[in-house]
N, C-alpha and C. Protein backbone atom coordinates (compact mmCIF):
# COMPACT_ATOMS: atom_id res chain seq x y z
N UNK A 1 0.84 -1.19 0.00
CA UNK A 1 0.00 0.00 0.00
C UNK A 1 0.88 1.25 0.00
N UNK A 2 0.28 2.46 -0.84
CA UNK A 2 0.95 3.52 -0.53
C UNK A 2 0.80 4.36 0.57
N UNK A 3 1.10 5.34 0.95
CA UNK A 3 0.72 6.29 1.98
C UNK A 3 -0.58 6.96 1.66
N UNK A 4 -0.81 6.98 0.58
CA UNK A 4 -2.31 7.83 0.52
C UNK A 4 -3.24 6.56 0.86
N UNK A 5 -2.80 5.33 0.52
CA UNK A 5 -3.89 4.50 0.95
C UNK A 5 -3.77 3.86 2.21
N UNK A 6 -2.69 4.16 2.87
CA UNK A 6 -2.61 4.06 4.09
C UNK A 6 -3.32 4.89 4.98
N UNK A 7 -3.28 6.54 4.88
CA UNK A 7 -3.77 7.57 4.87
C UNK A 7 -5.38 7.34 4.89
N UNK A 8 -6.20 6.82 4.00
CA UNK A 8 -7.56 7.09 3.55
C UNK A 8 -7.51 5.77 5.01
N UNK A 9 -7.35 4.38 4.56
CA UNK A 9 -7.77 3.34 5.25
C UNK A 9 -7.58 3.75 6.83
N UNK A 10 -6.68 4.46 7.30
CA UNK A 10 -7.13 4.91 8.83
C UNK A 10 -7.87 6.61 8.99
N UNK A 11 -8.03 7.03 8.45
CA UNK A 11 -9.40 7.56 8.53
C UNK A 11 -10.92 7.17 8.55
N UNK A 12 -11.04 5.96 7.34
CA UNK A 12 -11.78 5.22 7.80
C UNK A 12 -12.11 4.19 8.77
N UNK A 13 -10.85 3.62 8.60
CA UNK A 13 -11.59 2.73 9.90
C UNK A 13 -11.58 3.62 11.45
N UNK A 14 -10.85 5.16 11.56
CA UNK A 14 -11.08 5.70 12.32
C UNK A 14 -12.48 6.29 12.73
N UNK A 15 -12.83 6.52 11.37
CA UNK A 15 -14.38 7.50 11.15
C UNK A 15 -15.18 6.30 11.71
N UNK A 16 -15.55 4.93 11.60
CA UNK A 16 -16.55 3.89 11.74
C UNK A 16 -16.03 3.46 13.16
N UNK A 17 -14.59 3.38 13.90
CA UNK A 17 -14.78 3.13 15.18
C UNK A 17 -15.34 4.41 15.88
N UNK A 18 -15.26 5.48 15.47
CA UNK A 18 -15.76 6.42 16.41
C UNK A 18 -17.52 6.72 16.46
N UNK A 19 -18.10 5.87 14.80
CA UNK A 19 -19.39 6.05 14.58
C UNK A 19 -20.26 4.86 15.59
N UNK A 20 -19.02 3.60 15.96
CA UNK A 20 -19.14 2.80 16.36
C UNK A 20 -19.72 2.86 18.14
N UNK A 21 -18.87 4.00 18.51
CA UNK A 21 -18.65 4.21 20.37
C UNK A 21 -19.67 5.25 20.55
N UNK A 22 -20.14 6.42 19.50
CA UNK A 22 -21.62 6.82 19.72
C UNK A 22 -22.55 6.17 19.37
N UNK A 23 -22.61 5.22 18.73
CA UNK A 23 -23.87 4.44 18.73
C UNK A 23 -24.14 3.68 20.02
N UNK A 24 -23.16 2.71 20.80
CA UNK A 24 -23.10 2.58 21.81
C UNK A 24 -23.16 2.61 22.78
N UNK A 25 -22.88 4.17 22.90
CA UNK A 25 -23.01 5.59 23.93
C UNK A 25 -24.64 5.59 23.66
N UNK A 26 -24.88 6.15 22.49
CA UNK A 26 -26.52 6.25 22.55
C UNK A 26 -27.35 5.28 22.90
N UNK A 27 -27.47 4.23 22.69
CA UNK A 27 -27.87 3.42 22.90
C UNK A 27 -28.16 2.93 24.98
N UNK A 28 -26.43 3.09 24.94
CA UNK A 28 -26.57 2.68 26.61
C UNK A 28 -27.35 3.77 27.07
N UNK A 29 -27.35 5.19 26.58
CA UNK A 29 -28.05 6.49 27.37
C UNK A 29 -29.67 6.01 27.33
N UNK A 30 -29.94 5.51 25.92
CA UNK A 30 -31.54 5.18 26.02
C UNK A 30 -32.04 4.39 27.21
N UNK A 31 -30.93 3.56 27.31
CA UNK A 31 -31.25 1.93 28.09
C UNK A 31 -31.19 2.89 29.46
N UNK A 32 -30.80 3.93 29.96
CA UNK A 32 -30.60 4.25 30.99
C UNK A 32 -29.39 3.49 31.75
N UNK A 33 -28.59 3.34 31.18
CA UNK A 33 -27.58 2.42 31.64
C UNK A 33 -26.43 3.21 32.93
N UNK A 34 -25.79 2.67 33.72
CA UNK A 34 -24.92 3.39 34.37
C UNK A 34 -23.44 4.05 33.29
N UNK A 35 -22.96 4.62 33.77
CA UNK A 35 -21.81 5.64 32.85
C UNK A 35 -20.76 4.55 32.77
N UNK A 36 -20.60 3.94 33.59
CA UNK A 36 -19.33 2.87 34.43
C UNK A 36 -20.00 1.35 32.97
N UNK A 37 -21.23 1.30 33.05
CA UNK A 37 -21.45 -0.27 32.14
C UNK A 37 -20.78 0.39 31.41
N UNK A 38 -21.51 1.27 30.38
CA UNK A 38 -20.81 1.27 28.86
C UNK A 38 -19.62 1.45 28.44
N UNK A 39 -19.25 2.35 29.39
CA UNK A 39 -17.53 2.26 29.73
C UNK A 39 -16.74 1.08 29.11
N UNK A 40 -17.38 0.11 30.23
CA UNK A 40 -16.78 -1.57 29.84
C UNK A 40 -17.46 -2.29 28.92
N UNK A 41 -18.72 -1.46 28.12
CA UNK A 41 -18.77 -2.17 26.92
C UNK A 41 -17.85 -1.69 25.79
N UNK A 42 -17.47 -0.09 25.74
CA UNK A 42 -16.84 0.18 24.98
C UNK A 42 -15.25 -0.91 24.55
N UNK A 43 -14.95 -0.79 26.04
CA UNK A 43 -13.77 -0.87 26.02
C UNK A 43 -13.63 -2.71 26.10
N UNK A 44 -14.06 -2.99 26.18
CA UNK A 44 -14.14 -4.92 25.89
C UNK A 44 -15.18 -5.35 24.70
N UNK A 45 -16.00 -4.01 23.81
CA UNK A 45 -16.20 -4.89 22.31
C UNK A 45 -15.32 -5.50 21.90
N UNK A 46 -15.91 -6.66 21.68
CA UNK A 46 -14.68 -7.29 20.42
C UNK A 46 -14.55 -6.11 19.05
N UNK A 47 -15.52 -6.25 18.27
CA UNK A 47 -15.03 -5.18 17.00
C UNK A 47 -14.27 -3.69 17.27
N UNK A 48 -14.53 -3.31 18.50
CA UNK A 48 -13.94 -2.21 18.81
C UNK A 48 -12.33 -2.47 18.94
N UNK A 49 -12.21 -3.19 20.08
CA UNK A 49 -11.37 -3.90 20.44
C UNK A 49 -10.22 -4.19 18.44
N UNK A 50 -10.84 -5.06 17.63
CA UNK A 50 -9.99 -5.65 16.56
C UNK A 50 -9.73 -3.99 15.74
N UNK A 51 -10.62 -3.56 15.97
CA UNK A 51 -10.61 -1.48 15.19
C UNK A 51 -9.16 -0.97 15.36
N UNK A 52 -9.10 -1.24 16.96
CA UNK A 52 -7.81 -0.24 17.70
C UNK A 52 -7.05 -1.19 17.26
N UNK A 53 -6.44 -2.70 17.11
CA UNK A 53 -5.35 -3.54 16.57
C UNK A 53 -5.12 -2.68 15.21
N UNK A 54 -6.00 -2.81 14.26
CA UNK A 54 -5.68 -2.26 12.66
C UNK A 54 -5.22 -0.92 12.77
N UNK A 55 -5.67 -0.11 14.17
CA UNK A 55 -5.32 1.43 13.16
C UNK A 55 -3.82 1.34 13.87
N UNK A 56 -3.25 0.30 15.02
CA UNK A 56 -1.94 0.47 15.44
C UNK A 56 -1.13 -0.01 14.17
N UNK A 57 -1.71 -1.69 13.56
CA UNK A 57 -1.11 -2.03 12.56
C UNK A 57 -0.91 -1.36 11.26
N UNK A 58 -2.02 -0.72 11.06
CA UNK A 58 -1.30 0.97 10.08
C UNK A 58 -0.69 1.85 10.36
N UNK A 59 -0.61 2.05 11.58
CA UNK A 59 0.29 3.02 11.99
C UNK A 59 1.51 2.68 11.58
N UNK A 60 2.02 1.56 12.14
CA UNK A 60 3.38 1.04 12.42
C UNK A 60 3.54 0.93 10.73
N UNK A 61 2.97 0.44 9.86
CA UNK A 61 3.35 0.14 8.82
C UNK A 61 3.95 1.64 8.24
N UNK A 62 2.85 2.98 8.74
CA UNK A 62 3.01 3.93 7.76
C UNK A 62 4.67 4.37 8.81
N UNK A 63 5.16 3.96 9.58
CA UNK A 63 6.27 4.24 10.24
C UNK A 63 7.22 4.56 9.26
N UNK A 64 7.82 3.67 9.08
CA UNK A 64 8.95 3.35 7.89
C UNK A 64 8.92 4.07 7.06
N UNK A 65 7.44 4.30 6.53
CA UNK A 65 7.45 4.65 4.87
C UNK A 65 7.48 6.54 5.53
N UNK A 66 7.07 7.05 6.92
CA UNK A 66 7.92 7.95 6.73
C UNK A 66 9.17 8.73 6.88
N UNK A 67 9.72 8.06 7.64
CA UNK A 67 10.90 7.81 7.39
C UNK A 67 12.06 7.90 6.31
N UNK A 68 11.10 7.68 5.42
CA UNK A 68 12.56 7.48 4.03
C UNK A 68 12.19 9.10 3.31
């Protein structure tokens, strides 16, 4: 991949985990949920959870390439 498509692909998957943790958020607010649950739903989704692996594993990739 190049840097622009490195570039686009963590914006997106940035833009959809963050569309991801207000839906969540909204959701627990409807449910009347405590502040503390959703907390630990956020933070122990699995898909959320595999989101933050990819945007480190792009990160690191786009490392190098800036570098040179």
């Amino acid at each position: 991949m190049d840097q622009q498509d490195l570039k686009l692909s963590r914006e997106l998957i940035y833009s959809y985990k963050k569309r991801l943790e207000k839906e969540i958020l909204e959701r627990s607010m409807r449910l009347r949920m405590p502040k503390n649950k959703f907390e630990d739903i956020i933070h122990n989704n699995n898909e959320l959870i595999n989101l933050k692996k990819a945007l480190e594993q792009l990160e690191t990739e786009s490392e190098p390439n800036n570098k040179v």
